[in-house]
C-alpha atoms as a PDB file:
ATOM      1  CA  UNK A   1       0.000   0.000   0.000  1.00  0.00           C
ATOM      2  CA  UNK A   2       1.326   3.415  -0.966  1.00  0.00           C
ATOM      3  CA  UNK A   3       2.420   5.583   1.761  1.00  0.00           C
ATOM      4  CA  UNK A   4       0.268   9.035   2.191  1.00  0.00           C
ATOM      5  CA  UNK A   5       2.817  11.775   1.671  1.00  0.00           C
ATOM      6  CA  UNK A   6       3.005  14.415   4.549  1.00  0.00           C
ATOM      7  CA  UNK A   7       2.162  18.065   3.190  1.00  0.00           C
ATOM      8  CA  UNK A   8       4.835  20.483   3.749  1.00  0.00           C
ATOM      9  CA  UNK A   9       3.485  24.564   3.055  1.00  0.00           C
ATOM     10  CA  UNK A  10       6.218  26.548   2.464  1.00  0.00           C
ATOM     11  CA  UNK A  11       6.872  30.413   1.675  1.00  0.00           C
ATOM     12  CA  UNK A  12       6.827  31.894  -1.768  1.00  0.00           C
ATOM     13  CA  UNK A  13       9.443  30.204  -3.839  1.00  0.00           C
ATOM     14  CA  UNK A  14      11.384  33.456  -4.897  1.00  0.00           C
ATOM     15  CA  UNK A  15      12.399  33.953  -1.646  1.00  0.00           C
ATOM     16  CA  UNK A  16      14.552  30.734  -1.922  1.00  0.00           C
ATOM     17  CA  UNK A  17      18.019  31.349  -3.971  1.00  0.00           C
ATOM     18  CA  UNK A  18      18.683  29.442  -7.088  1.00  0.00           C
ATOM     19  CA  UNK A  19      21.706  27.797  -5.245  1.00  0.00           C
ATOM     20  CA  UNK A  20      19.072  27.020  -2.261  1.00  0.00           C
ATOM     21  CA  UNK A  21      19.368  22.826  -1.354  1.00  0.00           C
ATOM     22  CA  UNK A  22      15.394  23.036  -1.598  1.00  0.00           C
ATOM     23  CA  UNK A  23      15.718  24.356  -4.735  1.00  0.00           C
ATOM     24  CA  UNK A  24      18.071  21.208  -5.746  1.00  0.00           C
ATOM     25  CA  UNK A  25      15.502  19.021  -4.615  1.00  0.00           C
ATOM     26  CA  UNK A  26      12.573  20.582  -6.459  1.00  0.00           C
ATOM     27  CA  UNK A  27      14.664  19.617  -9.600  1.00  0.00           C
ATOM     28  CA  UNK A  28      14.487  15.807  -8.767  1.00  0.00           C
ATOM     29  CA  UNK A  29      10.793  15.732  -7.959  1.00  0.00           C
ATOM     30  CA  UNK A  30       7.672  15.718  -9.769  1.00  0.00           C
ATOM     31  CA  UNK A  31       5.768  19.162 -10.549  1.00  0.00           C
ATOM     32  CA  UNK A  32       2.037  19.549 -10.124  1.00  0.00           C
ATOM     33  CA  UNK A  33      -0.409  21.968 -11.027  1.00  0.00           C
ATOM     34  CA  UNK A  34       0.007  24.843  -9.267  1.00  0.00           C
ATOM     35  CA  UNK A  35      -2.797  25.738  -6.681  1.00  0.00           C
ATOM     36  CA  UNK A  36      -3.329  29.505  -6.574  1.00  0.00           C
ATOM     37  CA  UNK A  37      -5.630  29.730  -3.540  1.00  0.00           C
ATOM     38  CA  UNK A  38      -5.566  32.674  -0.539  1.00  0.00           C
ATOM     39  CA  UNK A  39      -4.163  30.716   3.013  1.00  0.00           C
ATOM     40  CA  UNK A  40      -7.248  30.937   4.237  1.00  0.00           C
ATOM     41  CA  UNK A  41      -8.846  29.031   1.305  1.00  0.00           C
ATOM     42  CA  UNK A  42      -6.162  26.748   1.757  1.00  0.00           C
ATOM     43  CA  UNK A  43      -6.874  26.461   5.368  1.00  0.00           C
ATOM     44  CA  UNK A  44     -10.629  25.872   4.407  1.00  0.00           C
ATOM     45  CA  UNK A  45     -10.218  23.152   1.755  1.00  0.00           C
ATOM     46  CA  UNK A  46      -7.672  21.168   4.282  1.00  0.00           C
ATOM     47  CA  UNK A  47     -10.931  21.181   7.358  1.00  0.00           C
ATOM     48  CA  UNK A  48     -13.684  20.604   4.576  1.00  0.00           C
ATOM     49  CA  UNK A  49     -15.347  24.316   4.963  1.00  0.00           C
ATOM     50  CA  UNK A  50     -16.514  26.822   3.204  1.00  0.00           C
ATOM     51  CA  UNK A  51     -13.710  30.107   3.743  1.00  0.00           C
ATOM     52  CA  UNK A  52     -16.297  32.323   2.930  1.00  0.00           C
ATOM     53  CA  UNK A  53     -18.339  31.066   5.836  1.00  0.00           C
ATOM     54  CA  UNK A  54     -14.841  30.238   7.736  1.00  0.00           C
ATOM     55  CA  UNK A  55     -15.556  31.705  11.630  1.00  0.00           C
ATOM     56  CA  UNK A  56     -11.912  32.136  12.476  1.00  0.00           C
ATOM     57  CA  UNK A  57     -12.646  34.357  15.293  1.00  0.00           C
ATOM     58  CA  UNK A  58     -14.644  31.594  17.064  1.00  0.00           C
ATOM     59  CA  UNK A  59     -12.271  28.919  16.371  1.00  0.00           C
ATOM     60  CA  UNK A  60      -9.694  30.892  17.694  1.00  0.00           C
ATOM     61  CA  UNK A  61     -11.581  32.291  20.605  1.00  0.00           C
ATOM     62  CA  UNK A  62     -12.414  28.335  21.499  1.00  0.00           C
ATOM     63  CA  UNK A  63      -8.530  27.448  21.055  1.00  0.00           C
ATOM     64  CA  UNK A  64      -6.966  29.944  23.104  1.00  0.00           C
ATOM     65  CA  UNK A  65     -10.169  31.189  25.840  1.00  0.00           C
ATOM     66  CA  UNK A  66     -12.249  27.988  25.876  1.00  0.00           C
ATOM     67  CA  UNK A  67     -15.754  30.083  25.681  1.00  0.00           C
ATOM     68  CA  UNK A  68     -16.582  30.500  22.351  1.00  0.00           C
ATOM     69  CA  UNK A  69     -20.071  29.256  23.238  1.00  0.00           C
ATOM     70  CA  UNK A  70     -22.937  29.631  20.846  1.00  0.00           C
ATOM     71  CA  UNK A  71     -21.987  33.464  21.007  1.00  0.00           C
ATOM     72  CA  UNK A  72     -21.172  34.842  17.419  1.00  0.00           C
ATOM     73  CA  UNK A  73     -17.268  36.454  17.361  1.00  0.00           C
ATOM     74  CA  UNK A  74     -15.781  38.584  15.223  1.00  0.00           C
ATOM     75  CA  UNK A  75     -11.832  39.241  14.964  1.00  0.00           C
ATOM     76  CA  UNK A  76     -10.462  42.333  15.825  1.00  0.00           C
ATOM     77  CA  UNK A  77      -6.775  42.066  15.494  1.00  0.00           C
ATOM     78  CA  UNK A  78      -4.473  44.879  16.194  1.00  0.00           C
ATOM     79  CA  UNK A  79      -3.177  46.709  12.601  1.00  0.00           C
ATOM     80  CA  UNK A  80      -0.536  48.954  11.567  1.00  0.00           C
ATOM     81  CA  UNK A  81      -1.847  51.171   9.169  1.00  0.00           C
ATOM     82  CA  UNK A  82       0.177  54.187   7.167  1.00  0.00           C
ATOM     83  CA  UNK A  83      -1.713  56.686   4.916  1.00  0.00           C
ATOM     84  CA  UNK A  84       0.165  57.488   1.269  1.00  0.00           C
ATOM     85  CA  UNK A  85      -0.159  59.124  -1.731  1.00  0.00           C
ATOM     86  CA  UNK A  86      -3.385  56.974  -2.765  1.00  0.00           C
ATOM     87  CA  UNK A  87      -5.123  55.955   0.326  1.00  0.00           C
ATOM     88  CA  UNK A  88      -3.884  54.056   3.697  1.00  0.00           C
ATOM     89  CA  UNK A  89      -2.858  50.824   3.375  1.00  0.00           C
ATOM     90  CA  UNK A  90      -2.734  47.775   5.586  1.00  0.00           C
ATOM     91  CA  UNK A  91       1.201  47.013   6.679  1.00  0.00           C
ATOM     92  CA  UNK A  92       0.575  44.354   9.330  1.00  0.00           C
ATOM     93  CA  UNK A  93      -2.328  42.225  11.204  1.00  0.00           C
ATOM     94  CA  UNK A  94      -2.042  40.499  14.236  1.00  0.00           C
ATOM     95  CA  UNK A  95       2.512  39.502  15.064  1.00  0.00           C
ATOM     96  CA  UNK A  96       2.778  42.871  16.012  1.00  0.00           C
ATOM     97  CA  UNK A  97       5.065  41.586  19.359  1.00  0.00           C
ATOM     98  CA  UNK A  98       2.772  43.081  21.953  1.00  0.00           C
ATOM     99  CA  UNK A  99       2.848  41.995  25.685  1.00  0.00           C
ATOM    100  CA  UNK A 100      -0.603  41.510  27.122  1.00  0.00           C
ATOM    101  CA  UNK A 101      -0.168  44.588  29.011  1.00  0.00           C
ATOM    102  CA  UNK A 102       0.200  46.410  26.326  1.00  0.00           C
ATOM    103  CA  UNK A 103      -2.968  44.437  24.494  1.00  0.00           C
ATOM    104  CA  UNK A 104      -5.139  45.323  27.466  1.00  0.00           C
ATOM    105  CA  UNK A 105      -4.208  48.960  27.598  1.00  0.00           C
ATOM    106  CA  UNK A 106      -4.996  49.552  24.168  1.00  0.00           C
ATOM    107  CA  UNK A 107      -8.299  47.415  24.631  1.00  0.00           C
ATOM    108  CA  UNK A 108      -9.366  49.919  27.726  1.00  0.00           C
ATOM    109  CA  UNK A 109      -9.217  52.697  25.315  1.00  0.00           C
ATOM    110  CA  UNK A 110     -11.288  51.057  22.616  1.00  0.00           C
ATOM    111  CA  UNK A 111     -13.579  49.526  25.420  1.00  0.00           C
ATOM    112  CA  UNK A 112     -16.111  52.401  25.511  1.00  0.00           C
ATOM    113  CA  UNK A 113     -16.602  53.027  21.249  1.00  0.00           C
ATOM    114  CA  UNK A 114     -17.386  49.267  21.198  1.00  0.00           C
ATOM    115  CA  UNK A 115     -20.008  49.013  23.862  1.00  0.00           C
ATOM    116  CA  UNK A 116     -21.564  52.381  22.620  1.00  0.00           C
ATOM    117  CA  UNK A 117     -21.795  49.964  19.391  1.00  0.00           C
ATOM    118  CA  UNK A 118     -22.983  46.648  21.287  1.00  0.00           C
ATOM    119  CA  UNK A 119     -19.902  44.726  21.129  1.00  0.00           C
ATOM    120  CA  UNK A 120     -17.706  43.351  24.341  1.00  0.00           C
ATOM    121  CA  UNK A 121     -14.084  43.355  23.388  1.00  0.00           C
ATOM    122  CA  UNK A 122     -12.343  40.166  24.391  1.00  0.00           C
ATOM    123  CA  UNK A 123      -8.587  40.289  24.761  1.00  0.00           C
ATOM    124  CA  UNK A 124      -7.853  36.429  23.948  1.00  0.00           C
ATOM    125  CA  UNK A 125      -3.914  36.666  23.341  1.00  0.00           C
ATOM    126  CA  UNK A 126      -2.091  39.821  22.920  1.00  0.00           C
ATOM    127  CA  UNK A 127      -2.322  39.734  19.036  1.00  0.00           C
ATOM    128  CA  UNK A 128      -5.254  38.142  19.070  1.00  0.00           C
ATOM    129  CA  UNK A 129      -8.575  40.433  19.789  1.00  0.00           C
ATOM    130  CA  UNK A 130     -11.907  39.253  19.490  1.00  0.00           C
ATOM    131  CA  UNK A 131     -15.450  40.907  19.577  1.00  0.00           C
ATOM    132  CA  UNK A 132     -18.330  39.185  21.359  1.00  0.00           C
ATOM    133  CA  UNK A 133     -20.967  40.503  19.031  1.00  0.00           C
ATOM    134  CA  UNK A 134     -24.470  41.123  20.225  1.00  0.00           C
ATOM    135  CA  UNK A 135     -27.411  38.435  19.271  1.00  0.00           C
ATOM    136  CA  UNK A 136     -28.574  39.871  15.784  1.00  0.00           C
ATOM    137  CA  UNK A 137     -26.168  42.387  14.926  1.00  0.00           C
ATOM    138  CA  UNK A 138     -26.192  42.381  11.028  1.00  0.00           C
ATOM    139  CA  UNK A 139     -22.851  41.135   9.677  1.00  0.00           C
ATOM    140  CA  UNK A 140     -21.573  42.786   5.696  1.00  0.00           C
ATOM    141  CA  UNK A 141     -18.877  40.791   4.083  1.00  0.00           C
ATOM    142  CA  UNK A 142     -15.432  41.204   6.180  1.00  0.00           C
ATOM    143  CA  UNK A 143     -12.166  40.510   3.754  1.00  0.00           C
ATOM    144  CA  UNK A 144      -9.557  38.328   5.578  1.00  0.00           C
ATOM    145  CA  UNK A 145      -5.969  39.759   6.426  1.00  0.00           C
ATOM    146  CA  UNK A 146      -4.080  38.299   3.712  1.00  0.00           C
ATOM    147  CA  UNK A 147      -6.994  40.179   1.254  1.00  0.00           C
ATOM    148  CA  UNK A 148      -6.174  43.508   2.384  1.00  0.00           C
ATOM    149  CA  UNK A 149      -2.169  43.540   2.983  1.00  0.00           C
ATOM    150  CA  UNK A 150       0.049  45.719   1.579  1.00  0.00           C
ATOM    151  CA  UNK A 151      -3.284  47.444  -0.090  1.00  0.00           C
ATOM    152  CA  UNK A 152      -5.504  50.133   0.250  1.00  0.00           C
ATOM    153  CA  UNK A 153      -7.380  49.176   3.099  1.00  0.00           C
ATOM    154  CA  UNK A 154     -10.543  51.137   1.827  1.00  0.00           C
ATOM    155  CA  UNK A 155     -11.219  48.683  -1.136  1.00  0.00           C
ATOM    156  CA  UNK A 156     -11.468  45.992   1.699  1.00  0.00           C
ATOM    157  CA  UNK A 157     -13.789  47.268   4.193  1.00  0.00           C
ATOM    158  CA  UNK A 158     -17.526  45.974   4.267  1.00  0.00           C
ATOM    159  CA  UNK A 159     -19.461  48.258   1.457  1.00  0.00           C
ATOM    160  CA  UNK A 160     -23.126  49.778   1.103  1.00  0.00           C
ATOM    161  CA  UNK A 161     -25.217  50.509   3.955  1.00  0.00           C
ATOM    162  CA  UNK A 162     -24.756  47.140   5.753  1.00  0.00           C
ATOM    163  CA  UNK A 163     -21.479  48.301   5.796  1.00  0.00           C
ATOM    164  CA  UNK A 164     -21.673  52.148   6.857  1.00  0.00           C
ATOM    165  CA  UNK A 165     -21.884  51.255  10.955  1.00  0.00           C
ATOM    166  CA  UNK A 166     -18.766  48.855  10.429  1.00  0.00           C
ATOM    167  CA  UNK A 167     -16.327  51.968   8.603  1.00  0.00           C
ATOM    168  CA  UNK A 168     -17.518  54.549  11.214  1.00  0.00           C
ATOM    169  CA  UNK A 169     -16.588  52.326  14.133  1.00  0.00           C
ATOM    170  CA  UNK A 170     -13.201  51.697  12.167  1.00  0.00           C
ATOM    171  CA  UNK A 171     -12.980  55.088  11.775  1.00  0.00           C
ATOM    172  CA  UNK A 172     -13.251  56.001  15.440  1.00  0.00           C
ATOM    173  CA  UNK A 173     -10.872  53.233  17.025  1.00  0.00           C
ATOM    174  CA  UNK A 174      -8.501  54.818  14.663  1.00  0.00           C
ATOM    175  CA  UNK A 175      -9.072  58.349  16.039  1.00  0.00           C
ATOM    176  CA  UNK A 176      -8.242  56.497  19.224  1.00  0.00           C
ATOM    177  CA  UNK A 177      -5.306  54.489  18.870  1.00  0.00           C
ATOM    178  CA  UNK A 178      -3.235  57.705  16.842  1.00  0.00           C
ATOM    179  CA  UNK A 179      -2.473  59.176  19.602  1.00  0.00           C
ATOM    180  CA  UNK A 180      -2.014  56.212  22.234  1.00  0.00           C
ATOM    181  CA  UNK A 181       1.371  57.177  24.452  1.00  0.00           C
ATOM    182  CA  UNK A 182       2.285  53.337  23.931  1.00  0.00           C
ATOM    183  CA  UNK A 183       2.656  53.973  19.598  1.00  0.00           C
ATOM    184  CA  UNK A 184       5.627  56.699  20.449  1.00  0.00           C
ATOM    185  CA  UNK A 185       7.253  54.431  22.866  1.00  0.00           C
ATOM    186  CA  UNK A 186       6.649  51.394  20.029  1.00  0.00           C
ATOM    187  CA  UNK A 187       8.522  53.381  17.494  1.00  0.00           C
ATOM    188  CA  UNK A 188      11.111  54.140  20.078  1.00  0.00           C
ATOM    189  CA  UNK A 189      11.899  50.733  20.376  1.00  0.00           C
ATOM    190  CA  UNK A 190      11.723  50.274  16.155  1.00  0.00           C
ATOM    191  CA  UNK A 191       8.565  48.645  16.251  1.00  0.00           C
ATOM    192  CA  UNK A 192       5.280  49.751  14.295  1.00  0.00           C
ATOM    193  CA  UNK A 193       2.358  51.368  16.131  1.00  0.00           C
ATOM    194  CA  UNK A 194      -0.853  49.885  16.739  1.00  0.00           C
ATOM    195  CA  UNK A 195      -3.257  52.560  15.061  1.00  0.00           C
ATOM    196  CA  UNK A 196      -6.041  50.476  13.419  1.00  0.00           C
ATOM    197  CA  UNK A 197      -7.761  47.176  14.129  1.00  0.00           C
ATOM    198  CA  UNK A 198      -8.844  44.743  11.261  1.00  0.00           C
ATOM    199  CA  UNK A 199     -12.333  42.984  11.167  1.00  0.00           C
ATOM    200  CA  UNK A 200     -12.722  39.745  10.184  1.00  0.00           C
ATOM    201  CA  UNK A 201     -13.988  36.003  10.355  1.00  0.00           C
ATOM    202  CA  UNK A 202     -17.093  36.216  11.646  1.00  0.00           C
ATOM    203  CA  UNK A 203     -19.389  33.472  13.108  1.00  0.00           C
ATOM    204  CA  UNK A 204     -20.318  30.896  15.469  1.00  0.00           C
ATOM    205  CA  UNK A 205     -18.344  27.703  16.480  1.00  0.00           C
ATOM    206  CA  UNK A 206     -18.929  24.882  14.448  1.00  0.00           C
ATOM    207  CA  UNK A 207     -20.043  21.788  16.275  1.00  0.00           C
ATOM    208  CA  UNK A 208     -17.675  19.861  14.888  1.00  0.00           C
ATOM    209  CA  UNK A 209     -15.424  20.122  11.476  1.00  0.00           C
ATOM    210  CA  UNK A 210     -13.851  16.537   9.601  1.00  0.00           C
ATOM    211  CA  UNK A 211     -10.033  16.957   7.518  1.00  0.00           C
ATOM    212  CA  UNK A 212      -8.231  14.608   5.940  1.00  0.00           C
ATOM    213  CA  UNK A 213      -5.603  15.188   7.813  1.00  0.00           C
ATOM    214  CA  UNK A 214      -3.585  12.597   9.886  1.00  0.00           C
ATOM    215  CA  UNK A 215      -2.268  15.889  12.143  1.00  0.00           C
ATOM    216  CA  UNK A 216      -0.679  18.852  11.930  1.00  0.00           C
ATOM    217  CA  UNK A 217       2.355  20.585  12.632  1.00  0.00           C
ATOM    218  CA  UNK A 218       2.729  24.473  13.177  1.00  0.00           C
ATOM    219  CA  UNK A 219       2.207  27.730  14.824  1.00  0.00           C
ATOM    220  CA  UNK A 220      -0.467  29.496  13.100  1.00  0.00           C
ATOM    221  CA  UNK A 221      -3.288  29.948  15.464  1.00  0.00           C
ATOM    222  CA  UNK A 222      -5.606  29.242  13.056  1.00  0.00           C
ATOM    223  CA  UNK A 223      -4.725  25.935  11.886  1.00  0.00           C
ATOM    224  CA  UNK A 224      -3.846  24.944  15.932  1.00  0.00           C
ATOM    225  CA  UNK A 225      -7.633  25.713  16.583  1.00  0.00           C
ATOM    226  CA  UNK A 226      -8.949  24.326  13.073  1.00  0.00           C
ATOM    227  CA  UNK A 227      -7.099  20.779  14.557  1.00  0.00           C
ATOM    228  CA  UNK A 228      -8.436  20.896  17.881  1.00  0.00           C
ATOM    229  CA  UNK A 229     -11.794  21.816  16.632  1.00  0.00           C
ATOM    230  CA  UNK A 230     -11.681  18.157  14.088  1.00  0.00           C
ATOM    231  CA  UNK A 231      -9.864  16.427  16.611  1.00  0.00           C
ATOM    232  CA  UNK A 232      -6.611  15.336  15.293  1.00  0.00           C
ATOM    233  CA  UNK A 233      -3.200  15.883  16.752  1.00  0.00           C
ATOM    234  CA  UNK A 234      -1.873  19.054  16.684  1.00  0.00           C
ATOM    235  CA  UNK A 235       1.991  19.825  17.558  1.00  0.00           C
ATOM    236  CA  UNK A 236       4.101  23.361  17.977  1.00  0.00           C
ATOM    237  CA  UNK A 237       5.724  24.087  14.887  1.00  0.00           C
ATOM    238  CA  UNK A 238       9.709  22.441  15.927  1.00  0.00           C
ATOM    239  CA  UNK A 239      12.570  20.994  14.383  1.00  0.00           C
ATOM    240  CA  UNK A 240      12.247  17.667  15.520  1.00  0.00           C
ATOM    241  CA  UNK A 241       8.114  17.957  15.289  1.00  0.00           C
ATOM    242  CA  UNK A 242       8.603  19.114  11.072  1.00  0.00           C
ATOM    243  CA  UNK A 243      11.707  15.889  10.885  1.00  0.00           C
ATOM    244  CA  UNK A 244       9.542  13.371  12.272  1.00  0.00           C
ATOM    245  CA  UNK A 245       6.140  14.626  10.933  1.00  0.00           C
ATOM    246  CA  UNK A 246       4.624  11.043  10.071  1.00  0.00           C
ATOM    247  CA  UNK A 247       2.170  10.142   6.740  1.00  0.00           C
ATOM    248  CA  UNK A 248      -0.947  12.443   5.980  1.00  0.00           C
ATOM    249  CA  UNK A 249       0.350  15.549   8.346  1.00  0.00           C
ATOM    250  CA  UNK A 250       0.342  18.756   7.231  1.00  0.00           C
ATOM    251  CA  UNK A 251       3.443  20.594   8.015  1.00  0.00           C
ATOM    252  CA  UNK A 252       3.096  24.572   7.857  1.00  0.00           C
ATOM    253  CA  UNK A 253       6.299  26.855   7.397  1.00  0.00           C
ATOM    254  CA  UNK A 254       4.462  28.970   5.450  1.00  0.00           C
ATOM    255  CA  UNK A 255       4.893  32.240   7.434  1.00  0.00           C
ATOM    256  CA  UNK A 256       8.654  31.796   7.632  1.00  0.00           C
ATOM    257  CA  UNK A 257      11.074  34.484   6.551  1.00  0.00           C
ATOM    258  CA  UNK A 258      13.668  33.059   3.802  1.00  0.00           C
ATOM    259  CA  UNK A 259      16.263  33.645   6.783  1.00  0.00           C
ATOM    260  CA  UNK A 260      13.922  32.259   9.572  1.00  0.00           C
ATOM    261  CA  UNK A 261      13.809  28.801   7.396  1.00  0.00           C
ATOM    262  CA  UNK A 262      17.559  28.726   6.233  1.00  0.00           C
ATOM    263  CA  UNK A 263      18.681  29.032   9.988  1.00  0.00           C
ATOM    264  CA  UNK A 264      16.338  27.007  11.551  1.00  0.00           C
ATOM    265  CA  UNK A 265      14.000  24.844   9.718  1.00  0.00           C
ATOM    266  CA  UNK A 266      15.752  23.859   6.121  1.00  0.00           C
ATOM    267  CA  UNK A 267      17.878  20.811   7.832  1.00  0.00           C
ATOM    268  CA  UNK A 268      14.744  19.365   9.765  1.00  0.00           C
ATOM    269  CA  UNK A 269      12.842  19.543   5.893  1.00  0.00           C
ATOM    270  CA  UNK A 270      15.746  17.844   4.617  1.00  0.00           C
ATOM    271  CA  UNK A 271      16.018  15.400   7.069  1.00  0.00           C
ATOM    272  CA  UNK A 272      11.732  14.733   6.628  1.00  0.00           C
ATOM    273  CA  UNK A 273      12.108  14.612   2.541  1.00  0.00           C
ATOM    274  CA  UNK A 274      14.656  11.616   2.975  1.00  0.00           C
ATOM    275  CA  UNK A 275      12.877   8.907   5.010  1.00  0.00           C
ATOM    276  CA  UNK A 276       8.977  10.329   4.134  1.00  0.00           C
ATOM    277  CA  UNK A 277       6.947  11.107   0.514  1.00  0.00           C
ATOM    278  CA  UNK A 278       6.579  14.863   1.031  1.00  0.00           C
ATOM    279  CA  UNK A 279       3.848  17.026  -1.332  1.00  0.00           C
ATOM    280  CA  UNK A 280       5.592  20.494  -1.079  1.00  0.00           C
ATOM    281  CA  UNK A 281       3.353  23.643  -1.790  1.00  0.00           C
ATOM    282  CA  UNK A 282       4.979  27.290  -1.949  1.00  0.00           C
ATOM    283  CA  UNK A 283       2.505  30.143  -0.699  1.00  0.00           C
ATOM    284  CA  UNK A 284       3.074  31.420  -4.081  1.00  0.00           C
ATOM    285  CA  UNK A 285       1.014  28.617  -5.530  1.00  0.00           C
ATOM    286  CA  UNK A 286       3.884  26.066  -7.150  1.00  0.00           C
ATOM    287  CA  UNK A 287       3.421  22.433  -6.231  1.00  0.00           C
ATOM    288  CA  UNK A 288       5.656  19.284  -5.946  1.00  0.00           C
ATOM    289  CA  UNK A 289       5.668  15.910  -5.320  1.00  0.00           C
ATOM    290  CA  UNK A 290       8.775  14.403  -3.802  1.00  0.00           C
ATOM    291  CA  UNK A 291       9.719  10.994  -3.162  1.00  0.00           C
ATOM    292  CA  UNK A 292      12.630   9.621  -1.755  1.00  0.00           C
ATOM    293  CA  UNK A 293      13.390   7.476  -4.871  1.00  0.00           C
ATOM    294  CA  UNK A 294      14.033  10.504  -6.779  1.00  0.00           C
ATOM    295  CA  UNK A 295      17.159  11.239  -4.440  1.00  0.00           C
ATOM    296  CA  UNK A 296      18.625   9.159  -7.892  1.00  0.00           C
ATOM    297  CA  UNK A 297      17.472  11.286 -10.392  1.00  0.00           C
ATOM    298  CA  UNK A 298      20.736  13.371 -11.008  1.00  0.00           C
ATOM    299  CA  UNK A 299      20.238  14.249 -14.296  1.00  0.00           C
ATOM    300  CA  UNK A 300      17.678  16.396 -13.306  1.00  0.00           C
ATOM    301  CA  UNK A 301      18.753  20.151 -13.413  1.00  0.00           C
ATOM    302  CA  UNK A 302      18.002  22.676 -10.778  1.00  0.00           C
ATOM    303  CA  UNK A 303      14.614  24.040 -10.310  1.00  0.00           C
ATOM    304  CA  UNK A 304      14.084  27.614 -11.305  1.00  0.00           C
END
C-alpha cells in the first residue's frame, strides 16, 4: 500500500536562492499543477469548509479562551496602518510583538466606542482580539488579512449601507489608537504602532469540522484551533516535530522568513524529505511531489 505523503506549506518560492538545497531538490521531484488559492482558502479546503463562511474568530476564541459558546465572534486584530499618496494601506495584522499589558491597555481605550456599538471586546492573546458581538447584529462581508495587505485598506472594508456602521466604528478606534502614548514608545523601540484594528472572520463555532488530515504541525493559530476543533493531533511548529512529521500531516512553514527557514528549519525539511513522501506547496502557488526514490534522479537540473 502506498504511503500518504506528509504536506509540507512553504513560503513563496522566490524567496529561496537558485543555489538554495530546496531548490536542488525541487529539480528531482515531480511538478504539479500549481494551486493559486488565498491561506485561508487553503486552510478551508484542508478542514472541509466553506472560507467564505470560515468563523476564524470563534475557532480561535475556542482554542486559546475555551468560551466561544454559541456566542457569534468577530476578529479584531491589532493593525498597523500608514496613509500614502493613494489611500492608507494595511502594513501588518495580528505579530505585532505586543505583551498583554500592552494588548489590554490599548483594549481599555477602545472599550467604551465598542459598547456604545454593542460589542464586548475580548482580549484572547495579545495579538489576538476578538469581539463578542451582540445576538442579531447584522454582519456585511469582512475581507480576511491576507486580502487587504500591503493594499488600500478602503477597497477591503464591508461596502453599502450594511457596511456604513462597520467603517464609522473603524474610523473612530482609529481616532483612538493615533495618539495612544504606547505607539511613540513602540517606534522608540523600532517597532510599528498599533493605530487600526482589522475585522474579520465572523461566526459561530462549528459543532464539529472533519479533515483529511492525519495531524498537523505548526504555529499558526488558526490551523492549531482548526485541529483541535476536528480532533486530530496538533503539535508546535519544531525541528524535531517538522523531521519526524509522520504520513498524511500537514506541516506549515508557510509564514517563515527566507532567513527564519535557512537558519532554523531547512535541515529538519531535509532530514523529513529523505525517510517520508513529502507534497511540497509554496505560498506562491507552485506544487511538488517528492519521493525519496528521486534522491537518484541526477540528471535532473536545478529548479528555477
Amino acid at each position: 500500500m502506498a504511503v500518504q505523503p506528509t504536506e509540507l506549506w512553504l513560503p513563496a518560492l522566490d524567496r529561496f536562492e537558485r543555489a538554495h538545497p530546496l531548490r536542488r531538490l525541487l529539480s528531482r521531484a515531480d511538478r504539479l499543477a500549481d494551486d493559486k488559492r488565498r491561506r485561508l482558502e487553503g486552510l478551508a479546503g484542508a478542514f472541509r469548509i466553506e472560507a467564505t463562511t470560515l468563523p476564524a474568530a470563534a475557532l480561535i476564541r475556542e482554542h486559546l479562551a475555551g468560551d466561544a459558546g454559541d456566542d457569534v465572534w468577530l476578529n479584531a486584530d491589532p493593525a498597523w496602518v500608514q496613509p500614502d499618496m493613494t489611500g492608507v494601506r494595511l502594513l501588518a495584522c495580528g505579530s505585532m510583538q505586543l505583551s498583554m499589558d500592552e494588548a489590554q491597555a490599548y483594549a481599555e481605550v477602545l472599550q467604551p466606542a465598542f459598547a456604545e456599538a454593542g460589542l464586548q471586546l475580548e482580549i484572547a492573546a495579545p495579538d489576538h482580539w476578538q469581539l463578542r458581538l451582540a445576538s442579531g447584529t447584522a454582519l456585511p462581508a469582512f475581507a480576511a488579512p491576507e486580502q487587504a495587505l500591503g493594499e488600500d485598506l478602503y477597497q477591503h472594508l464591508p461596502q453599502g449601507a450594511e457596511g456604513r456602521p462597520w467603517r464609522v466604528l473603524l474610523n473612530e478606534v482609529q481616532v483612538l489608537l493615533h495618539q495612544h502614548a504606547l505607539n511613540a514608545a513602540r517606534q522608540l523601540r523600532g517597532l510599528p504602532p498599533v493605530n487600526s484594528v482589522w475585522l474579520w472572520g465572523a461566526g459561530r463555532l462549528p459543532t464539529s469540522l472533519q479533515s483529511g488530515l492525519a495531524g498537523v504541525v505548526g504555529n499558526d493559530t488558526l490551523l492549531l484551533a482548526l485541529a483541535s476543533r476536528a480532533g486530530i493531533p496538533c503539535r508546535p511548529g519544531s525541528q524535531e516535530a517538522v523531521a519526524k512529521a509522520a504520513a498524511g500531516w500537514l506541516v506549515d512553514l508557510q509564514n517563515l522568513t527566507s532567513k527564519e527557514f535557512n537558519d532554523a528549519w531547512s535541515s529538519a525539511v531535509q532530514t523529513l524529505a529523505r525517510r517520508q513522501p513529502v507534497n511540497i506547496a509554496f505560498a506562491s502557488g507552485e506544487r511538488w511531489s517528492w519521493r525519496p526514490r528521486h534522491r537518484w534522479r541526477f540528471w535532473r537540473g536545478a529548479a528555477r
